[in-house]
C-alpha atoms as a PDB file:
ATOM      1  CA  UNK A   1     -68.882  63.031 -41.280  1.00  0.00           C
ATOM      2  CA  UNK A   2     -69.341  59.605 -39.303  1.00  0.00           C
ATOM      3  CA  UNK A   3     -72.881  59.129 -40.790  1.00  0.00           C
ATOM      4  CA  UNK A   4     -70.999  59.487 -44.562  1.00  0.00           C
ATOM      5  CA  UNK A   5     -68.466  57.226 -43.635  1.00  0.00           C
ATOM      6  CA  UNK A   6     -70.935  54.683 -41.812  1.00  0.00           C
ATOM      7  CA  UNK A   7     -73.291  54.655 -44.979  1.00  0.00           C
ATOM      8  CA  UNK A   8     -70.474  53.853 -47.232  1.00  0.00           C
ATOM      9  CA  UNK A   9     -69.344  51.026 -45.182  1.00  0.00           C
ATOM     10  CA  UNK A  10     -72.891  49.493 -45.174  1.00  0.00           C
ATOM     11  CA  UNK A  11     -72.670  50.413 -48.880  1.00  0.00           C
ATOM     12  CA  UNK A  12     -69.377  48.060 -49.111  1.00  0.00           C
ATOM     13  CA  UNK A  13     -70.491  45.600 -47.269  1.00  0.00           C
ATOM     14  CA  UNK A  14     -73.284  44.705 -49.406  1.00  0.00           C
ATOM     15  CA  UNK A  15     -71.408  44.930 -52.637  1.00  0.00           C
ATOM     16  CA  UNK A  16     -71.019  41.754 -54.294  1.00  0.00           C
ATOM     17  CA  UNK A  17     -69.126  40.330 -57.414  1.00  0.00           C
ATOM     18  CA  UNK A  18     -69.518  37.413 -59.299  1.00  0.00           C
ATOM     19  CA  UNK A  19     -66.979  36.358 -62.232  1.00  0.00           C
ATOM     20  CA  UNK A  20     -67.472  33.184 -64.529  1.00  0.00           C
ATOM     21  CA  UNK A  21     -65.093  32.074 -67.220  1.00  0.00           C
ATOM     22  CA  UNK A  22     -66.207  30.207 -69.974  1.00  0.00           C
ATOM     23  CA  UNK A  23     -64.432  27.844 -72.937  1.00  0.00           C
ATOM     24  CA  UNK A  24     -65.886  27.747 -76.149  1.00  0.00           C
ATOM     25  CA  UNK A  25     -64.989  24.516 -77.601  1.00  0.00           C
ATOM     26  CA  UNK A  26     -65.809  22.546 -81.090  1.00  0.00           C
ATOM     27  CA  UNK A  27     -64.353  18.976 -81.317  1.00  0.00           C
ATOM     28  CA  UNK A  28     -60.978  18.941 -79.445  1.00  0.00           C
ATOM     29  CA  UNK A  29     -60.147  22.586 -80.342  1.00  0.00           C
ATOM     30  CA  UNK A  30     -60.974  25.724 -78.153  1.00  0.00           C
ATOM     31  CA  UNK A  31     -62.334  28.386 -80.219  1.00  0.00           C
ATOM     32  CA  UNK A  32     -63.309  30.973 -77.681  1.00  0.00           C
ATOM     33  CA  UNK A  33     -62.807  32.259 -74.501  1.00  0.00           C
ATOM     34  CA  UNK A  34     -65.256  34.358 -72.458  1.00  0.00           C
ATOM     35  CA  UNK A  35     -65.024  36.342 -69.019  1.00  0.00           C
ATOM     36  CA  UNK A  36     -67.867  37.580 -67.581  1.00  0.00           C
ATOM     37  CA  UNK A  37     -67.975  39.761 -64.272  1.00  0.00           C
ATOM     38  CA  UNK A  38     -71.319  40.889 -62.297  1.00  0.00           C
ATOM     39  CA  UNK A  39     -71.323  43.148 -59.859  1.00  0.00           C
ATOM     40  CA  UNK A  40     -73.953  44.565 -57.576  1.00  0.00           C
ATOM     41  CA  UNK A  41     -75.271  45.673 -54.590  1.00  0.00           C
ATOM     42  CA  UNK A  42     -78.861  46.658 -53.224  1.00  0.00           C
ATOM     43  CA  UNK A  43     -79.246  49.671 -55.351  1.00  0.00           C
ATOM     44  CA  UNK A  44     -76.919  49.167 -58.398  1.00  0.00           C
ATOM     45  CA  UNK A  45     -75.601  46.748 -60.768  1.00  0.00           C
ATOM     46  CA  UNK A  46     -72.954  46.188 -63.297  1.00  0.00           C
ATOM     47  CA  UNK A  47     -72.173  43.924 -66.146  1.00  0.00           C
ATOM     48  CA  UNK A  48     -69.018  43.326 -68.279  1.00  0.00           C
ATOM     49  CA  UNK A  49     -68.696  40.016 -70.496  1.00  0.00           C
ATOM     50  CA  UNK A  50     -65.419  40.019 -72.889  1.00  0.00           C
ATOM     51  CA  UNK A  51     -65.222  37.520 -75.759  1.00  0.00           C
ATOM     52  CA  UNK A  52     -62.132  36.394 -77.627  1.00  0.00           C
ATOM     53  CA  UNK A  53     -61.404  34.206 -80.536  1.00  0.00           C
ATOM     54  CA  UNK A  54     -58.633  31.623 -80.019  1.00  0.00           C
ATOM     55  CA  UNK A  55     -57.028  29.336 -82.871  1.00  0.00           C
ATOM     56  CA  UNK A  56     -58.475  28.594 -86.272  1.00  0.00           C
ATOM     57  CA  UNK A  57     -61.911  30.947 -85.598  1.00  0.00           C
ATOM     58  CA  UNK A  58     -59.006  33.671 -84.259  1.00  0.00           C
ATOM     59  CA  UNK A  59     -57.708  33.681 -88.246  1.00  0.00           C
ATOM     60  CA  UNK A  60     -60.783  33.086 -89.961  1.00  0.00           C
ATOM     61  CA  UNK A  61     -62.856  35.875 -88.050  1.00  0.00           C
ATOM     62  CA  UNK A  62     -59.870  38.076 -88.324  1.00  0.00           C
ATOM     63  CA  UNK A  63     -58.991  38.010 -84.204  1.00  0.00           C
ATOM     64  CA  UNK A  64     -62.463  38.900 -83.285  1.00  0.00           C
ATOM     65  CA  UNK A  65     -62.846  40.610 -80.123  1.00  0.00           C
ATOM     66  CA  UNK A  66     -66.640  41.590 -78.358  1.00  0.00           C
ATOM     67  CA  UNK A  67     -67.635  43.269 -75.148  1.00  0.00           C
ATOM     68  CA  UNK A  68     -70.678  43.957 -73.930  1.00  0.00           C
ATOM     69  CA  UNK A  69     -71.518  46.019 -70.888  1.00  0.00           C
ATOM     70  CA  UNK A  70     -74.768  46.688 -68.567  1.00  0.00           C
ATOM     71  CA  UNK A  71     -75.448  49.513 -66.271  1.00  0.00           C
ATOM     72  CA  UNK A  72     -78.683  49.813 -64.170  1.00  0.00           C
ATOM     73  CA  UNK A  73     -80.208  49.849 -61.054  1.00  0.00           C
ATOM     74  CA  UNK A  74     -81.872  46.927 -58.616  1.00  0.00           C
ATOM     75  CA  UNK A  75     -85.201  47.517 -57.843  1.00  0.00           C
ATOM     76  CA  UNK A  76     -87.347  45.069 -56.201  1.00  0.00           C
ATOM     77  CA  UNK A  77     -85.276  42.263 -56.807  1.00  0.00           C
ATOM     78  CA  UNK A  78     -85.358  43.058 -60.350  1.00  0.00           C
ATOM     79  CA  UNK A  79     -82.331  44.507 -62.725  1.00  0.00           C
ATOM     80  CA  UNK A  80     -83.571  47.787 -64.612  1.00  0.00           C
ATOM     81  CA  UNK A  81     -80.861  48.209 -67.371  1.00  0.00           C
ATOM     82  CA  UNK A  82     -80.036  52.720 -67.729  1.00  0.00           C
ATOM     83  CA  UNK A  83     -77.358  51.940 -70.185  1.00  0.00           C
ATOM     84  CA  UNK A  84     -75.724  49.190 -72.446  1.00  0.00           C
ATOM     85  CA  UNK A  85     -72.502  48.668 -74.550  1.00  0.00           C
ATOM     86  CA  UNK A  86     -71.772  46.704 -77.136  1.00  0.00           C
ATOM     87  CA  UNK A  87     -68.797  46.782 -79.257  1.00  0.00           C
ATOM     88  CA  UNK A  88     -67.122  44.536 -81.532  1.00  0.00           C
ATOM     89  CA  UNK A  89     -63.805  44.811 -83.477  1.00  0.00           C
ATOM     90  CA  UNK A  90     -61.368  42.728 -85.875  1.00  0.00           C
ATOM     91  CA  UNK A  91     -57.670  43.661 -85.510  1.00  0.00           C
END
């Protein structure tokens, strides 16, 4: 039991996450807004990126919404993709 609990504190430990928020802009006027979160540690990794229309491009594209997600594993330094999302809807 105190090796399980000691490997998921070194486990923790080493997790990181990284989020980045981005404005899409043309002119003066913001037309989209992304948020983008990466997570990983040494073994695993996990992306999520969410896109949203704002003003004018919000009407004309019908409120366009994306996502996109990324699932894999680290290995060698290097991200090795197992599974990826993308989905996209107008409400």
């Amino acid at each position: 039991m105190k090796i399980i609990l000691l490997l998921f504190l070194v486990i923790l430990l080493n997790a990181k996450t990284l989020i980045a928020t981005y404005e899409a802009k043309y002119g003066f006027f913001t037309i989209a807004k992304a948020k983008g979160i990466f997570e990983y540690n040494s073994t695993n990794y996990k992306i999520f990126t969410s896109i949203q229309t704002l003003g004018i491009a919000k009407t004309l594209s019908k409120n366009l919404t994306q996502t996109y997600s990324s699932i894999g594993i680290v290995k060698n330094g290097i991200l090795i993709p197992k599974k990826y999302i993308a989905t996209r809807k107008n409400n």
